[in-house]
N, C-alpha and C. Protein backbone atom coordinates (compact mmCIF):
# COMPACT_ATOMS: atom_id res chain seq x y z
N UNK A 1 -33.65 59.23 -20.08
CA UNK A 1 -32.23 59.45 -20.28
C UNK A 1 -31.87 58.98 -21.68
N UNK A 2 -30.98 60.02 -22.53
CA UNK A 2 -30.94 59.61 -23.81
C UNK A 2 -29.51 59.41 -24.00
N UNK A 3 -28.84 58.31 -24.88
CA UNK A 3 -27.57 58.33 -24.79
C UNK A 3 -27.12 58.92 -26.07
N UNK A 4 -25.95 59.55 -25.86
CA UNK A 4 -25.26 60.15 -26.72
C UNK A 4 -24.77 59.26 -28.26
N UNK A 5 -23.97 59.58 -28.79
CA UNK A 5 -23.86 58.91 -30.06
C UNK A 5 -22.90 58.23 -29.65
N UNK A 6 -21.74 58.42 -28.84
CA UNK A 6 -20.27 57.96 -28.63
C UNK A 6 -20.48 56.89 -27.64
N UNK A 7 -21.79 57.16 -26.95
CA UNK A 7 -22.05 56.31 -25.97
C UNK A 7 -23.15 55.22 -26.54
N UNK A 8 -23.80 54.82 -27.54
CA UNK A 8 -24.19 54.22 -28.23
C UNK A 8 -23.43 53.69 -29.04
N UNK A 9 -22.22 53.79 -29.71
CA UNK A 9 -21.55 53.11 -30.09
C UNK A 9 -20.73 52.39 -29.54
N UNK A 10 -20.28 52.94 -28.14
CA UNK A 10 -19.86 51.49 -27.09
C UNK A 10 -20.30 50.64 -26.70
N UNK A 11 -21.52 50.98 -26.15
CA UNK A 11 -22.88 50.16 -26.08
C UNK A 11 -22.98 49.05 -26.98
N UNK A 12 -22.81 49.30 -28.35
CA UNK A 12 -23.38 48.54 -29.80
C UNK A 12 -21.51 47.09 -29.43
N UNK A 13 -20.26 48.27 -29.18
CA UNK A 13 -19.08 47.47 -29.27
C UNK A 13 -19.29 46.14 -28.64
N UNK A 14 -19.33 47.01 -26.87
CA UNK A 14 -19.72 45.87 -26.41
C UNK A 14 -20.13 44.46 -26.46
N UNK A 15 -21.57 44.69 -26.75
CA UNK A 15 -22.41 44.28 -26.93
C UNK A 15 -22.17 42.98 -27.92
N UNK A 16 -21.64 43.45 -29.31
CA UNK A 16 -21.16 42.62 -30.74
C UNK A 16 -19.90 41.81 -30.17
N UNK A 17 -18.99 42.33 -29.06
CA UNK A 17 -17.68 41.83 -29.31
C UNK A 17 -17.82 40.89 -27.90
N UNK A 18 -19.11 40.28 -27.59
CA UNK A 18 -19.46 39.12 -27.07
C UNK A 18 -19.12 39.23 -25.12
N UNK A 19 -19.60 40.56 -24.52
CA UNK A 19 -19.92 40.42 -23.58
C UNK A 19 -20.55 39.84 -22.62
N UNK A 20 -20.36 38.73 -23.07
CA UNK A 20 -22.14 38.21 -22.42
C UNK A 20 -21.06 36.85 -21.68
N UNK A 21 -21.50 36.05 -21.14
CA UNK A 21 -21.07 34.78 -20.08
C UNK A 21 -20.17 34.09 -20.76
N UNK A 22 -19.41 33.60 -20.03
CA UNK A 22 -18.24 32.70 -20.19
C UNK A 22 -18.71 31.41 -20.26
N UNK A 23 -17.97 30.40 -21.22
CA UNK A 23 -18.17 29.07 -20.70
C UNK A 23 -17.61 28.74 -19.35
N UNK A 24 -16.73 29.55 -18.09
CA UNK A 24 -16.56 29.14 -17.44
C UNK A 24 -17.61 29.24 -16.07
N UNK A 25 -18.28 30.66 -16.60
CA UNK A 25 -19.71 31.08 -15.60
C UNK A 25 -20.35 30.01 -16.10
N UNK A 26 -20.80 29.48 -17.42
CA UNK A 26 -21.86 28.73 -17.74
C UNK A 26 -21.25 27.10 -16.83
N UNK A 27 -20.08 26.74 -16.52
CA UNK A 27 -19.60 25.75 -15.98
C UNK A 27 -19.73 25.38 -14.05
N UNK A 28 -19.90 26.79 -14.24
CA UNK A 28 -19.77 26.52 -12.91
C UNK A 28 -21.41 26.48 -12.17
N UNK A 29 -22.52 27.49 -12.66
CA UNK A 29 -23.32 27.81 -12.62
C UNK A 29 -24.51 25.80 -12.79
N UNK A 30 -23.74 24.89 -13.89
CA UNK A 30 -24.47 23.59 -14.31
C UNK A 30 -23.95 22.84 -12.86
N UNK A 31 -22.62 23.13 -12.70
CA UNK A 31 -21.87 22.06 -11.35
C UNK A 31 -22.66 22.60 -10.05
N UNK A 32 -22.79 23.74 -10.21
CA UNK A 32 -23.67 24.07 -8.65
C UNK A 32 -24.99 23.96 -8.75
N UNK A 33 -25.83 23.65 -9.72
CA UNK A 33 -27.33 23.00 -10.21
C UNK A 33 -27.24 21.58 -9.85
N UNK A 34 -26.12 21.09 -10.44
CA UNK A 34 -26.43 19.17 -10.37
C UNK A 34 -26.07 18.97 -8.90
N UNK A 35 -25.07 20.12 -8.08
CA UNK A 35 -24.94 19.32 -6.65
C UNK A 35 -26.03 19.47 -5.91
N UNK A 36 -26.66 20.82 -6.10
CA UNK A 36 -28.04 20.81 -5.51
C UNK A 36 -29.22 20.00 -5.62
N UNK A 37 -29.42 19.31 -6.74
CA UNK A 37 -30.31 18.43 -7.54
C UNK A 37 -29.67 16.79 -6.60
N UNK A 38 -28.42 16.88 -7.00
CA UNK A 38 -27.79 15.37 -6.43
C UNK A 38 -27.45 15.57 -4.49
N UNK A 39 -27.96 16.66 -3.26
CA UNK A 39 -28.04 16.34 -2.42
C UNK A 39 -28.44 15.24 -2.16
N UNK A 40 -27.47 14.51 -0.76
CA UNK A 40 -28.15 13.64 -0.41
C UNK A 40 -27.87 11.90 -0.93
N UNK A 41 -27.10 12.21 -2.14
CA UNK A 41 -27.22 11.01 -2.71
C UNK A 41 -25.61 10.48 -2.84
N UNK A 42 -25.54 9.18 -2.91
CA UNK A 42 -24.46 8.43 -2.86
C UNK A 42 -23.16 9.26 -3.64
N UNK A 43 -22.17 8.86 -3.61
CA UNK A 43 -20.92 9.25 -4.04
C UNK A 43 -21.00 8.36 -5.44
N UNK A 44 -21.73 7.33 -5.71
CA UNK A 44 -21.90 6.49 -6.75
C UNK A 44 -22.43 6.50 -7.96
N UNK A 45 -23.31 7.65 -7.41
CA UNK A 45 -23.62 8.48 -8.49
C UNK A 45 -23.16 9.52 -9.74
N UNK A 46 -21.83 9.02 -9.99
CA UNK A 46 -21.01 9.70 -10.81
C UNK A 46 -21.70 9.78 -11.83
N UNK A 47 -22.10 8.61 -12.76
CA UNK A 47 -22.36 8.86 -14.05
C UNK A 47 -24.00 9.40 -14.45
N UNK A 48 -24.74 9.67 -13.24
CA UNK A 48 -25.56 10.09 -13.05
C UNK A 48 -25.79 11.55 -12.94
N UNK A 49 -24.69 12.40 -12.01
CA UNK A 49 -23.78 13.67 -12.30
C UNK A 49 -23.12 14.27 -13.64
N UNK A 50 -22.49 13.07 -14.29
CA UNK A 50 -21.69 13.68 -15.32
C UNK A 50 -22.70 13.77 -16.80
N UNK A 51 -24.05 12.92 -16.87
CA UNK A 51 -24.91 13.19 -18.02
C UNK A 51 -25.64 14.60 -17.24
N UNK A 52 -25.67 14.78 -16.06
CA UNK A 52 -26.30 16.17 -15.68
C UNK A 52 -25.85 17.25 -16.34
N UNK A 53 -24.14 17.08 -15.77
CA UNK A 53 -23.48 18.49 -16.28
C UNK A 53 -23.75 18.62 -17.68
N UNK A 54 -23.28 17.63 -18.17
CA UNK A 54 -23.35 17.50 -20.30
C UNK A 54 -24.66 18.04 -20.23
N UNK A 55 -25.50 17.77 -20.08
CA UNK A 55 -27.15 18.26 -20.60
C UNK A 55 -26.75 19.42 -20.01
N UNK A 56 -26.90 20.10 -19.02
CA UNK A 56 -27.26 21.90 -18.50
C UNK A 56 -25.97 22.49 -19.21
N UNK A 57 -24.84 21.83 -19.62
CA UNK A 57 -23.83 22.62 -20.83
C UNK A 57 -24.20 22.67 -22.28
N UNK A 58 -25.36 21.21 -22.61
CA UNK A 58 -25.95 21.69 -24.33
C UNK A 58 -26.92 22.37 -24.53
N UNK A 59 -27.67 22.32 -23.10
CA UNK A 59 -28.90 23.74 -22.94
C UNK A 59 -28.54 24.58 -22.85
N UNK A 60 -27.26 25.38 -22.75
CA UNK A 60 -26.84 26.91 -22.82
C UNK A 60 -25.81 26.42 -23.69
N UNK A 61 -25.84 25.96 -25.08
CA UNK A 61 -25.60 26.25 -26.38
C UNK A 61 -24.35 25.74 -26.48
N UNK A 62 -23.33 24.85 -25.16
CA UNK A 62 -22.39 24.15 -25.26
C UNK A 62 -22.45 23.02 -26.26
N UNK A 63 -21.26 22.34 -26.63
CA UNK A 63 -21.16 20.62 -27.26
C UNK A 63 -19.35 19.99 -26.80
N UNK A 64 -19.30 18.84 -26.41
CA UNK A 64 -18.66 18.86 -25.83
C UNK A 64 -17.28 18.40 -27.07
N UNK A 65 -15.68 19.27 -27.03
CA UNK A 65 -15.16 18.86 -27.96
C UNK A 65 -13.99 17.47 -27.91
N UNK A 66 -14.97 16.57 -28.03
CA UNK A 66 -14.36 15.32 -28.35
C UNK A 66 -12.82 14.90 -29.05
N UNK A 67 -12.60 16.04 -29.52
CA UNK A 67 -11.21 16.15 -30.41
C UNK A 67 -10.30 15.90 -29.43
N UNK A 68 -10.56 16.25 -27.91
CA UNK A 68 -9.06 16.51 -26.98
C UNK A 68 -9.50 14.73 -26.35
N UNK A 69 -8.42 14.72 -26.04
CA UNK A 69 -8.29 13.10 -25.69
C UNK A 69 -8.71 13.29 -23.97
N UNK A 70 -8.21 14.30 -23.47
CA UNK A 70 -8.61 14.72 -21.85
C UNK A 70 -10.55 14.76 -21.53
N UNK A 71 -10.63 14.52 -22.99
CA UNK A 71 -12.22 15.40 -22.49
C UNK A 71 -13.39 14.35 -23.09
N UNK A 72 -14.39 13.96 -22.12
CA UNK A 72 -15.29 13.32 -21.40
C UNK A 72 -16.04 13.45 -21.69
N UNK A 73 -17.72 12.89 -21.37
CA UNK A 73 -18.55 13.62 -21.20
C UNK A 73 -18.48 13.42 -19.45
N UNK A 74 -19.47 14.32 -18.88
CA UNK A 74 -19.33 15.16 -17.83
C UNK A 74 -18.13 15.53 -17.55
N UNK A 75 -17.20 15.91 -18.14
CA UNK A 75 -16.35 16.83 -17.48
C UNK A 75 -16.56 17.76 -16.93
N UNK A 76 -15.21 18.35 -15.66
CA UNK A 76 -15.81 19.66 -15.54
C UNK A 76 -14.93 20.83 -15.74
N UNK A 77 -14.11 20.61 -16.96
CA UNK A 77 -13.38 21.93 -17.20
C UNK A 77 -13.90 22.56 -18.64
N UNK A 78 -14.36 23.43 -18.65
CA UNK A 78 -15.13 24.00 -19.37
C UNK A 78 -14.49 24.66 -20.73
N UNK A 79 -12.52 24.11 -20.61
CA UNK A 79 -12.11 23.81 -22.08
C UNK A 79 -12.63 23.10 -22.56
N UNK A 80 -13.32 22.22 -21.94
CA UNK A 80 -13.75 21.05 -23.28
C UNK A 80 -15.22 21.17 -23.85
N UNK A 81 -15.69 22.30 -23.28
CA UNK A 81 -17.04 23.00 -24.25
C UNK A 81 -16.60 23.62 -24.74
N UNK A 82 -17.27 23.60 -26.18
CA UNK A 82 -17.06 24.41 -27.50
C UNK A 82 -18.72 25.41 -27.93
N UNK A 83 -18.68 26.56 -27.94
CA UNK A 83 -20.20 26.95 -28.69
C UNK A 83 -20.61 26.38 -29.59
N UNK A 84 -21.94 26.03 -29.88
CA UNK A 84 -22.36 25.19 -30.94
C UNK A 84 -22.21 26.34 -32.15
C-alpha cells in the first residue's frame, strides 16, 4: 500500500507537531509501575514511592520543575514535569 502525497504530508504533520505521549500518560503509566512494584508493603513507604515515581519520570525524558513552590519530588501531578 502506497501513500499518496497529501497523505504523506499529514503523516510527516503529525508526526513533527508532537503526537506522541503526554506527560500525563507518561504519569500515570510510572504511578501504576511503582504500585505494582510497592504491593504489599507498608503505607510508610512514602518516600520510597516518591524517589520511584521521580526516577520512571527522568527515564522517559521528564525533570522535575522545581520553580513551582507546589512541586516535590515524587509528586504526582505531572504539571510539575517539564521535558528535558
Amino acid at each position: 500500500m502506497s501513500l499518496g502525497g497529501g497523505a504523506r504530508m499529514v503523516l510527516a504533520i503529525l508526526l513533527l507537531t508532537g503526537c506522541g505521549r503526554s506527560s500525563d500518560a507518561d504519569m500515570w503509566d510510572c504511578q501504576l509501575g511503582v504500585q505494582k512494584g510497592n504491593s504489599g508493603r507498608s503505607a510508610a513507604d512514602v518516600a520510597e514511592r516518591a524517589r520511584d515515581i521521580d526516577a520512571c519520570m527522568t527515564a522517559r525524558g521528564y525533570r522535575l520543575d522545581t520553580g513551582k513552590p507546589a512541586c516535590r519530588q515524587g509528586t504526582v501531578t505531572s504539571n510539575c514535569y517539564l521535558r528535558k
